[in-house]
Protein backbone atom coordinates (compact mmCIF):
# COMPACT_ATOMS: atom_id res chain seq x y z
CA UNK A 1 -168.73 118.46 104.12
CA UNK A 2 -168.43 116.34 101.38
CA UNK A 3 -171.47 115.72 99.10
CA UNK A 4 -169.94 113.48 96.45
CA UNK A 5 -169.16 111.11 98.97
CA UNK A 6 -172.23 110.86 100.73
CA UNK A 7 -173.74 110.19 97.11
CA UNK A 8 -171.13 107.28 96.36
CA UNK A 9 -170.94 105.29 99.45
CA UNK A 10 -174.98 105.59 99.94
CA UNK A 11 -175.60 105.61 96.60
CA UNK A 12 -177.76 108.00 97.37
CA UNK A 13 -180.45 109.73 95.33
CA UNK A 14 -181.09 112.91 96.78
CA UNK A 15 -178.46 114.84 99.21
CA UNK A 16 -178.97 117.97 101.21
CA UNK A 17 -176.45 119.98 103.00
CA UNK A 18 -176.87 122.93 104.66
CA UNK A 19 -174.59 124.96 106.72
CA UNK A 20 -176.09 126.73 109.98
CA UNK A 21 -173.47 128.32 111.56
CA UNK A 22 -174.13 131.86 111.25
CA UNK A 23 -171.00 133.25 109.71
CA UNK A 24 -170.90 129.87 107.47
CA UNK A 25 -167.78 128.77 109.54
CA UNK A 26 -168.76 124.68 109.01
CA UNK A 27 -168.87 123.33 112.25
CA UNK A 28 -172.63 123.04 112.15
CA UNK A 29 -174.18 120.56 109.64
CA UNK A 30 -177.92 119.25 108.76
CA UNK A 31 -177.98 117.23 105.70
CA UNK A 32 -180.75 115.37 104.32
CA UNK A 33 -179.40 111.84 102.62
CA UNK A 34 -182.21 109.42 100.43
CA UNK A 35 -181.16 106.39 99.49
CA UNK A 36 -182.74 102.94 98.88
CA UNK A 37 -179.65 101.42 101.17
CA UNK A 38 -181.81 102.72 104.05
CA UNK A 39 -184.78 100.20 103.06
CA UNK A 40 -185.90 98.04 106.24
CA UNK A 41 -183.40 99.46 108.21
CA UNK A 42 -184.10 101.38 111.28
CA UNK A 43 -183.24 105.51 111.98
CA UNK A 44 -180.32 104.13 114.08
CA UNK A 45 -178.71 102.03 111.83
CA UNK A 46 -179.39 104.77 109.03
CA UNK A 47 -177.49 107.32 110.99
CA UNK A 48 -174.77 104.81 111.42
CA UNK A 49 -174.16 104.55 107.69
CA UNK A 50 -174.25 108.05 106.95
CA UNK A 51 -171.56 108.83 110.24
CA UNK A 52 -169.25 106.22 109.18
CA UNK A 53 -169.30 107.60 105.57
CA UNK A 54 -168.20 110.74 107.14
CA UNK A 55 -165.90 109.76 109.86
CA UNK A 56 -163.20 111.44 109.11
CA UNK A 57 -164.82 114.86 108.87
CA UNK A 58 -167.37 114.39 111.77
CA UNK A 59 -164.07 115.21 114.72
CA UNK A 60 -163.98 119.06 113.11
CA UNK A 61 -167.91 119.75 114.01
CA UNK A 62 -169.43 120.76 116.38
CA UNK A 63 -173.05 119.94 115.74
CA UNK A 64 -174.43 117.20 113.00
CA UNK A 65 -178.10 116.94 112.38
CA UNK A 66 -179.39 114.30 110.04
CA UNK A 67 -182.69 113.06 108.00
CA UNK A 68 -182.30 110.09 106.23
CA UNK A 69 -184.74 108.67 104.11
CA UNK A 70 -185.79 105.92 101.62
CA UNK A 71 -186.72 106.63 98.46
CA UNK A 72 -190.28 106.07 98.89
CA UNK A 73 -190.27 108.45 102.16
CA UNK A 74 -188.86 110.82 100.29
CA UNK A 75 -191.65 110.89 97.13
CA UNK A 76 -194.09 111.44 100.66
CA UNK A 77 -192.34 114.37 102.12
CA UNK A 78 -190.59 116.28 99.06
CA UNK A 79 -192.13 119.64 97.82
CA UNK A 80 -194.34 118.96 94.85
């Protein structure tokens, strides 16, 4: 999965990925994406920008999970 992108079209702050398949065969995804382009918008919409970033990589796996957050959410949440 491709992190640079994810950080140029969201301009995004913060990216996370993580690969859980168990031999690390990427088909299963969770990322974590922050970005201030997800301000005022809801969790489907904010999905919709981060799967039509990835569209063309999305057909090859087999399960996506996704946290997207604004910057602000993120200060909240993040380890200290």
């Amino acid at each position: 999965m491709e992190l640079s992108k994810l950080q140029r079209d969201l301009e995004a702050e913060h990216v996370e990925v993580e690969d859980m398949t168990l031999n690390c065969c990427a088909c299963s995804f969770r990322v974590l994406v922050v970005s201030a382009k997800f301000e005022g918008k809801p969790l489907l919409q904010r999905h919709q920008l981060v799967n039509a970033c990835l569209a063309e990589e999305l057909p090859n796996i087999h399960a996506f999970e996704q946290k997207t957050l604004t910057p602000e959410q993120w200060a909240c949440e993040r380890p200290k």
